[in-house]
N, C-alpha and C. Protein backbone atom coordinates (compact mmCIF):
# COMPACT_ATOMS: atom_id res chain seq x y z
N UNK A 1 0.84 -1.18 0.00
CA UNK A 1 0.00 0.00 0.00
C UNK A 1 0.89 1.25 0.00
N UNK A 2 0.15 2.56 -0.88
CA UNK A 2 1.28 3.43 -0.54
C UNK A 2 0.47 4.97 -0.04
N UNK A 3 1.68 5.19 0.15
CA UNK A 3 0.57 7.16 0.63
C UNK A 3 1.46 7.82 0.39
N UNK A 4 0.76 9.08 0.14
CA UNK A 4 1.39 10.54 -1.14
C UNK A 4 1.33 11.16 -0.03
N UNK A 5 2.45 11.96 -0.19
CA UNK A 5 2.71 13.39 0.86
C UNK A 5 3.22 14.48 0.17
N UNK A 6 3.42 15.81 0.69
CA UNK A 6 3.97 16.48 -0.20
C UNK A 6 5.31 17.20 0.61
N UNK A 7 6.25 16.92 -0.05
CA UNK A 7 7.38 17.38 1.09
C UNK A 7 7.21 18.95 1.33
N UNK A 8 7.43 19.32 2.89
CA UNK A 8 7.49 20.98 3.24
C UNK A 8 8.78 21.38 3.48
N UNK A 9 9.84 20.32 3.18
CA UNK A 9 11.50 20.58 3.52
C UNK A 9 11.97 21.95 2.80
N UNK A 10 11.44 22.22 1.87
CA UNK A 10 12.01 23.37 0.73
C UNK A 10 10.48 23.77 -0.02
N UNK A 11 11.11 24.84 -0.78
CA UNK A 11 10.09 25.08 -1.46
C UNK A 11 9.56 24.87 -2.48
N UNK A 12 10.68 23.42 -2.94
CA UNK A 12 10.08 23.13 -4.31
C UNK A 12 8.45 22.00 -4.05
N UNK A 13 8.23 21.60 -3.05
CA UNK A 13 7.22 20.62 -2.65
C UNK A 13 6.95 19.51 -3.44
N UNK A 14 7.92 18.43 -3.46
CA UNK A 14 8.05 17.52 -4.05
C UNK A 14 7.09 16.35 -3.99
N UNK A 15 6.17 15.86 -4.51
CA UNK A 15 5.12 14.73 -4.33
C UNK A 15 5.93 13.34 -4.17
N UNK A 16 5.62 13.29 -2.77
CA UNK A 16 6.27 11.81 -2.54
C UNK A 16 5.23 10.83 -2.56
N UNK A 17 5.97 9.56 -2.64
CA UNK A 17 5.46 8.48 -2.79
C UNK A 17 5.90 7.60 -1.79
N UNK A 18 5.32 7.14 -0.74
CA UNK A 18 6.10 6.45 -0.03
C UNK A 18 5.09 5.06 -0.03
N UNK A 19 5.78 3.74 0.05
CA UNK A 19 5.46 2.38 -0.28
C UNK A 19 6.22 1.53 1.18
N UNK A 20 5.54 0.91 2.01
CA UNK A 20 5.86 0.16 3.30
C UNK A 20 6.50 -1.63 2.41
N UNK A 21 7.72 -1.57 2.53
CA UNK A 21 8.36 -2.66 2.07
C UNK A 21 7.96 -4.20 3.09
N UNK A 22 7.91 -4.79 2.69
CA UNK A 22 7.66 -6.10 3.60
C UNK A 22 8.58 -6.33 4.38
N UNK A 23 8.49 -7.26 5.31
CA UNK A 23 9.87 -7.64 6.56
C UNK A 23 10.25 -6.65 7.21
N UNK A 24 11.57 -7.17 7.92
CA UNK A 24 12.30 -5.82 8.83
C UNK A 24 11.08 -5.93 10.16
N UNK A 25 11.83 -5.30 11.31
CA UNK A 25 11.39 -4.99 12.33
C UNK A 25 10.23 -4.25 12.34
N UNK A 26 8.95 -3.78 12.44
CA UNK A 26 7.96 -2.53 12.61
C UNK A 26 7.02 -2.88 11.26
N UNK A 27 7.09 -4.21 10.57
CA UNK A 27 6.32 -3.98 9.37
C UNK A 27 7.12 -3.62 8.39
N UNK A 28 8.31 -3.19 8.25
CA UNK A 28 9.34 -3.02 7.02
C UNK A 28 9.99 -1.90 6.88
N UNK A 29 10.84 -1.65 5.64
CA UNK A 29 11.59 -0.72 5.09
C UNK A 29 10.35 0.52 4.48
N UNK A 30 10.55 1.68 4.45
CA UNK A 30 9.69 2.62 3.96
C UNK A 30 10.54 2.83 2.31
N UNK A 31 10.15 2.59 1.24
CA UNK A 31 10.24 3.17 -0.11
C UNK A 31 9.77 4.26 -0.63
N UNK A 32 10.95 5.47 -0.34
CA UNK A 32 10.00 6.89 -0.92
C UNK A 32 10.77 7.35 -1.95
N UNK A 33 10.07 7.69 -3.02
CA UNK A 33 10.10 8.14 -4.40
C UNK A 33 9.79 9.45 -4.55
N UNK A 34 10.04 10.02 -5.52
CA UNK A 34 9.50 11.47 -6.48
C UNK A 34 9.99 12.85 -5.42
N UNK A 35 11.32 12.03 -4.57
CA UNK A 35 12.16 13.29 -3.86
C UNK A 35 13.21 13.86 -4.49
N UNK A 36 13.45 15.42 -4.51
CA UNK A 36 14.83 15.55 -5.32
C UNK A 36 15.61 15.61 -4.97
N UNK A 37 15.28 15.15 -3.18
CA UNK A 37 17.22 15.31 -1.94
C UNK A 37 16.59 14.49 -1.83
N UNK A 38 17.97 14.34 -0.55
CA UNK A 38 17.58 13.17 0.46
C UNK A 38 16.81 13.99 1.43
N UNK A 39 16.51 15.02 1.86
CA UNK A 39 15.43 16.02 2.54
C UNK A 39 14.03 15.40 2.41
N UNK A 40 13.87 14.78 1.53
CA UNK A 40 12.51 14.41 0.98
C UNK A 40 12.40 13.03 1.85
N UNK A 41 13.04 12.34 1.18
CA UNK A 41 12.70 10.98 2.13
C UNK A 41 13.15 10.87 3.84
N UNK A 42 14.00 11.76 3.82
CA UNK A 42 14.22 11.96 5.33
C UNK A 42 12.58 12.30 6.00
N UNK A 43 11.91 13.36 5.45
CA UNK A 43 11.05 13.96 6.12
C UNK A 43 9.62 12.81 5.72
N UNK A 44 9.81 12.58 4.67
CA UNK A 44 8.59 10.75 4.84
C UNK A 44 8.97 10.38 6.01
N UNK A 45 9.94 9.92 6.12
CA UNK A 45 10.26 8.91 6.78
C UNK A 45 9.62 9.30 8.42
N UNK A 46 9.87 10.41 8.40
CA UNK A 46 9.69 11.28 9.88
C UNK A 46 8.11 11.39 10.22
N UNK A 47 8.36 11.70 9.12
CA UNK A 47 6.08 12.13 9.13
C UNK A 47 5.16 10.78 8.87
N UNK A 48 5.51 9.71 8.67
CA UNK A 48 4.68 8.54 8.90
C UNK A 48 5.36 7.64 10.29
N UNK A 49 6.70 7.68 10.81
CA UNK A 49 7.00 6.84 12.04
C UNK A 49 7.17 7.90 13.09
N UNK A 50 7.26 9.22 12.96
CA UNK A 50 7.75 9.85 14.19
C UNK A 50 7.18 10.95 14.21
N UNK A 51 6.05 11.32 13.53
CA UNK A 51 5.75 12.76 13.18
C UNK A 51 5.83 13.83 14.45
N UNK A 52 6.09 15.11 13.83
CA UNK A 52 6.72 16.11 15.22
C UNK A 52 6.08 17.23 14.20
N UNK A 53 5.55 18.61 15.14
CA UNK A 53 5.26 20.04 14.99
C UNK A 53 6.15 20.89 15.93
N UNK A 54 5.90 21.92 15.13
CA UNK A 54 6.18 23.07 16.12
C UNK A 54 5.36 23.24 16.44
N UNK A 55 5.22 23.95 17.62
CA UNK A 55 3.93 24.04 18.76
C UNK A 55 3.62 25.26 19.19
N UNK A 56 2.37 26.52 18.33
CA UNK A 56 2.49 27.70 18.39
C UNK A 56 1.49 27.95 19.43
N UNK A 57 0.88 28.95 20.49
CA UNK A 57 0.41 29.13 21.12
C UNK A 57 0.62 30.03 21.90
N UNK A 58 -0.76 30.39 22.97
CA UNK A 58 -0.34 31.70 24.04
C UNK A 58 -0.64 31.64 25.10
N UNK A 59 -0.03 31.85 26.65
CA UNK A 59 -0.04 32.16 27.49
C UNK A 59 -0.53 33.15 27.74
N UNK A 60 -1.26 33.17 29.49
CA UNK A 60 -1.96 34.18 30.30
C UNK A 60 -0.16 35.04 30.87
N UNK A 61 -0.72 36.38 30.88
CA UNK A 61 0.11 37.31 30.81
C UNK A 61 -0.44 38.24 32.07
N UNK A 62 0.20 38.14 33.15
CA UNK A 62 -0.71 38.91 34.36
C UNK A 62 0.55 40.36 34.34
N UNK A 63 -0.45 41.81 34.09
CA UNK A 63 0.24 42.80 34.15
C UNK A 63 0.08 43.30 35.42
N UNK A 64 0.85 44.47 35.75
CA UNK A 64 0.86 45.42 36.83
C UNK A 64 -0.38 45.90 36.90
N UNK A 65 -0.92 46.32 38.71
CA UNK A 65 -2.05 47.09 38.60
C UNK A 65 -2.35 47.88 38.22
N UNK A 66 -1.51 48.51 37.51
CA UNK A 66 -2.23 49.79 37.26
C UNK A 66 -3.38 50.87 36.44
N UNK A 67 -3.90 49.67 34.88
CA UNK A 67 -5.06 49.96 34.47
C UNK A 67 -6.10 49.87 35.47
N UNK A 68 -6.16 48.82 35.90
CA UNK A 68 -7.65 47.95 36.62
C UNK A 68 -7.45 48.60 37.99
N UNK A 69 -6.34 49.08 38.30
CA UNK A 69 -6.48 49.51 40.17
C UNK A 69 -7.94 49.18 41.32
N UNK A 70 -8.55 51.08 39.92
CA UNK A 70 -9.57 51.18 40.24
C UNK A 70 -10.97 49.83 40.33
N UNK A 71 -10.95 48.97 39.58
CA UNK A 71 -11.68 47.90 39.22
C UNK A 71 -11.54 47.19 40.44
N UNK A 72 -10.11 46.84 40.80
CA UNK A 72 -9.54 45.72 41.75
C UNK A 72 -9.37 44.56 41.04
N UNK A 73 -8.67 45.05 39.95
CA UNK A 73 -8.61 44.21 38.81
C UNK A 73 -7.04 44.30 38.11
N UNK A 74 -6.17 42.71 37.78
CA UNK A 74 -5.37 43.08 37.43
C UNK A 74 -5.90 43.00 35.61
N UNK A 75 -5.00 43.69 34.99
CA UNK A 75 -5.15 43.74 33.60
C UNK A 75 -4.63 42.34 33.63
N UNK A 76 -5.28 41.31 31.89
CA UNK A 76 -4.99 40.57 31.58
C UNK A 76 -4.66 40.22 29.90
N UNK A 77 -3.76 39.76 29.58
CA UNK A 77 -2.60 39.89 27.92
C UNK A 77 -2.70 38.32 28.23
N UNK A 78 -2.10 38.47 26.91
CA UNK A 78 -1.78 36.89 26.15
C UNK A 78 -0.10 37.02 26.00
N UNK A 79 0.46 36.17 26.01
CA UNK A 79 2.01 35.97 25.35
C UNK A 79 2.28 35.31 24.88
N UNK A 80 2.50 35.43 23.18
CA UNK A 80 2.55 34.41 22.30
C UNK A 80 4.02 33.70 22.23
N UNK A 81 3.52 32.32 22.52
CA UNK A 81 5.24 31.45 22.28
C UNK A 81 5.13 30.27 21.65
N UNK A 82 6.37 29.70 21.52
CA UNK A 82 6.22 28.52 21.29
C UNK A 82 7.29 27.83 20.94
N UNK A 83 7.42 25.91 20.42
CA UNK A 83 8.43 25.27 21.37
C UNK A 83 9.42 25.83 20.08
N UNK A 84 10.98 25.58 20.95
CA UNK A 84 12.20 25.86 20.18
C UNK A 84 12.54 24.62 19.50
N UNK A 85 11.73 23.45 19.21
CA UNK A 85 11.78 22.52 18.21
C UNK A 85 11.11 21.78 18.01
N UNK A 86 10.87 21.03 16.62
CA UNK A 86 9.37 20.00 16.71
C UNK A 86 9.10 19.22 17.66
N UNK A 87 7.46 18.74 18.32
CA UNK A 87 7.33 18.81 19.96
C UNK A 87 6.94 17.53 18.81
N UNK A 88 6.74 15.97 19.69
CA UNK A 88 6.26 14.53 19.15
C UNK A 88 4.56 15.09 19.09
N UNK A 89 4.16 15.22 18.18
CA UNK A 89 2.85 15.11 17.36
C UNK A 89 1.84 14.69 18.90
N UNK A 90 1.78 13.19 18.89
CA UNK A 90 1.15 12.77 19.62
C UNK A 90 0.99 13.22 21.67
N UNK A 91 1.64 13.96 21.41
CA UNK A 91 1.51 14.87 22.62
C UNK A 91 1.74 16.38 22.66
N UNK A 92 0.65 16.49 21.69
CA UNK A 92 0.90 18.21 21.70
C UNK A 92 -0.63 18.61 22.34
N UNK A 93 -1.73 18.09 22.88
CA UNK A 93 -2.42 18.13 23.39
C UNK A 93 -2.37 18.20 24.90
N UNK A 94 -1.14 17.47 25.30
CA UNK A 94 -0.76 17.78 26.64
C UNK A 94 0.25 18.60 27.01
N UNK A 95 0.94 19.04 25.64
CA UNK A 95 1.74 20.43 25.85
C UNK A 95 0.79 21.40 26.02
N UNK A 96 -0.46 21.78 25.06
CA UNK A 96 -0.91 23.30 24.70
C UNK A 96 -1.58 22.85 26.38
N UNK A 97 -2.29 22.01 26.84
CA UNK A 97 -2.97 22.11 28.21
C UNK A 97 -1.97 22.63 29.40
N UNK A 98 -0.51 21.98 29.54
CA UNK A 98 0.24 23.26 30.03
C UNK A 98 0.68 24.55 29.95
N UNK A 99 0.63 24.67 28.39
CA UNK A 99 0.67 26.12 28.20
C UNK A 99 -0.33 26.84 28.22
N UNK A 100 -1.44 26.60 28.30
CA UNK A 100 -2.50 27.47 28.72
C UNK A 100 -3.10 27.66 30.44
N UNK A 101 -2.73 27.23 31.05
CA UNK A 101 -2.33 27.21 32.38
C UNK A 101 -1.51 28.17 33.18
N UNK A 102 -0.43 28.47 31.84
CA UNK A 102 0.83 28.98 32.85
C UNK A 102 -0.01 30.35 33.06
N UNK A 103 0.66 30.90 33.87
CA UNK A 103 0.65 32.09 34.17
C UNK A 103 2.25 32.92 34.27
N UNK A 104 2.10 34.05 33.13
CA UNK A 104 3.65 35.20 33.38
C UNK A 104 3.47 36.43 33.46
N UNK A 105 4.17 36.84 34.75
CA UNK A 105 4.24 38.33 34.71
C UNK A 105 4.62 39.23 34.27
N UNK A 106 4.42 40.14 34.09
CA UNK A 106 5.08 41.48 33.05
C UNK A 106 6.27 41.87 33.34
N UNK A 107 6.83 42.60 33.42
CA UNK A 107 7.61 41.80 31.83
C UNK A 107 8.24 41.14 31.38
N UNK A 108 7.88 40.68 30.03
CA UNK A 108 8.84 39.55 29.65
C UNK A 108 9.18 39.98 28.26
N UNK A 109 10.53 39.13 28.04
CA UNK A 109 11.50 39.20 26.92
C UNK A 109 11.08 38.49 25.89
N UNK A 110 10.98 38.88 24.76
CA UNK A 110 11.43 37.59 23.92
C UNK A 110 12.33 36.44 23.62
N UNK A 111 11.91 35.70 23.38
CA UNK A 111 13.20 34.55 23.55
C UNK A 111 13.36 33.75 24.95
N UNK A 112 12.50 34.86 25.99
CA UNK A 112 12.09 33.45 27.53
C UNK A 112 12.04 32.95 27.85
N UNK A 113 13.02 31.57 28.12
CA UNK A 113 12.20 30.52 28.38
C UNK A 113 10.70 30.60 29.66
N UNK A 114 9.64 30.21 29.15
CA UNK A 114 8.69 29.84 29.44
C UNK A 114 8.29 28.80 30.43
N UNK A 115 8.57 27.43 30.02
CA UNK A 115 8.40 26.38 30.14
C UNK A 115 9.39 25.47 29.96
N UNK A 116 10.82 25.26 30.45
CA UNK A 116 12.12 24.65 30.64
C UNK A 116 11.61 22.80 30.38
N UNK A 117 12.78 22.12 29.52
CA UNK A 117 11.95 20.89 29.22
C UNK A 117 10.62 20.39 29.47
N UNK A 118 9.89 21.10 29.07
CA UNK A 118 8.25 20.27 28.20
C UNK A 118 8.25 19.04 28.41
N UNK A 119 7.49 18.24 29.43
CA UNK A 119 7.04 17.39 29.08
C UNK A 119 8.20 16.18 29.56
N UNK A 120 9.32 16.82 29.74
CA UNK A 120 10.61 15.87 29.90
C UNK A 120 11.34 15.20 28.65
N UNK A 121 10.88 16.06 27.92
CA UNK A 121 11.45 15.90 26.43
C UNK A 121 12.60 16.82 26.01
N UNK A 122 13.30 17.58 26.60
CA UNK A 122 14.50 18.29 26.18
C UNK A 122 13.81 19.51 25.29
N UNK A 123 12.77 19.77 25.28
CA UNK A 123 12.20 20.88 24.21
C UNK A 123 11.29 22.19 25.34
N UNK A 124 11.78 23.18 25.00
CA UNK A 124 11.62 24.43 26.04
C UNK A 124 10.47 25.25 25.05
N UNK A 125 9.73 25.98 25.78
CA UNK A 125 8.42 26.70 25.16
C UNK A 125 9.14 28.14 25.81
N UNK A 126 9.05 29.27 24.55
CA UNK A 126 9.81 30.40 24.63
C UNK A 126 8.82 31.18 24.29
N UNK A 127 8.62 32.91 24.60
CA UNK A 127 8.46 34.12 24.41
C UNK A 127 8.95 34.34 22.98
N UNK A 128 7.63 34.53 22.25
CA UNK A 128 8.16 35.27 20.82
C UNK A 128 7.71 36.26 20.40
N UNK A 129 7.52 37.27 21.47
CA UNK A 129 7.57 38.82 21.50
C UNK A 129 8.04 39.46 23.09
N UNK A 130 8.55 40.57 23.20
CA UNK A 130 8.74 41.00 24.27
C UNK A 130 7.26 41.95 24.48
N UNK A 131 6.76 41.73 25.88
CA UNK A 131 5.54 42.50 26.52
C UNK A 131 5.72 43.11 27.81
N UNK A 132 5.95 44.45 27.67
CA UNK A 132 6.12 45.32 29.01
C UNK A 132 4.53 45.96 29.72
């Protein structure tokens, strides 16, 4: 059996062909075709046994009192981040549920770490704007 992907490695977007070879450990060898690197079949290979995203999203952003004082209210922002490398696919549902949780105070940098190994995966969730 085979399945078509379209590579996102570059911008030429190459229509792959990838074909599950018989034998071997896991069900077999993967056969991918109609790549013009090895970029191409690298990234088959990745996106049917290991698939990974980057993981964009935003955090609660608690500012200083000083709009809301009067209210008794602190002002409340978003801070958009996200991870510094593809997070495993199959658990990015229990990343964004920590990252919507966190709570950061004003101010922050861009480039922040956020969230220091994710998950226990070596992958950190960062600030990708600075908010004073």
């Amino acid at each position: 059996m085979s399945q078509e992907l379209t590579c996102i490695t570059c911008p030429m977007g190459c229509r792959l062909v990838v074909e599950r070879l018989p034998g071997g450990e896991g069900g077999g060898e993967l056969s991918v075709s109609g790549n013009r690197c090895p970029r191409g079949a690298a990234y088959a290979r990745e996106e049917l046994l290991a698939p990974k995203r980057t993981v964009t999203a935003t955090c609660r952003a608690l500012a200083s009192r000083s709009s809301g004082a009067a209210r008794g209210m602190a002002a409340v922002r978003r801070i958009p981040c996200k991870t510094t490398a593809p997070f495993p696919k199959e658990r990015v549902d229990e990343l964004l549920a920590a990252i919507y949780v966190l709570e950061e105070s004003l101010p922050v940098e861009r480039g922040r770490v956020l969230i220091h190994d994710a998950l226990g995966l070596g992958i950190d969730v960062v600030a990708t704007r600075s908010l004073g």
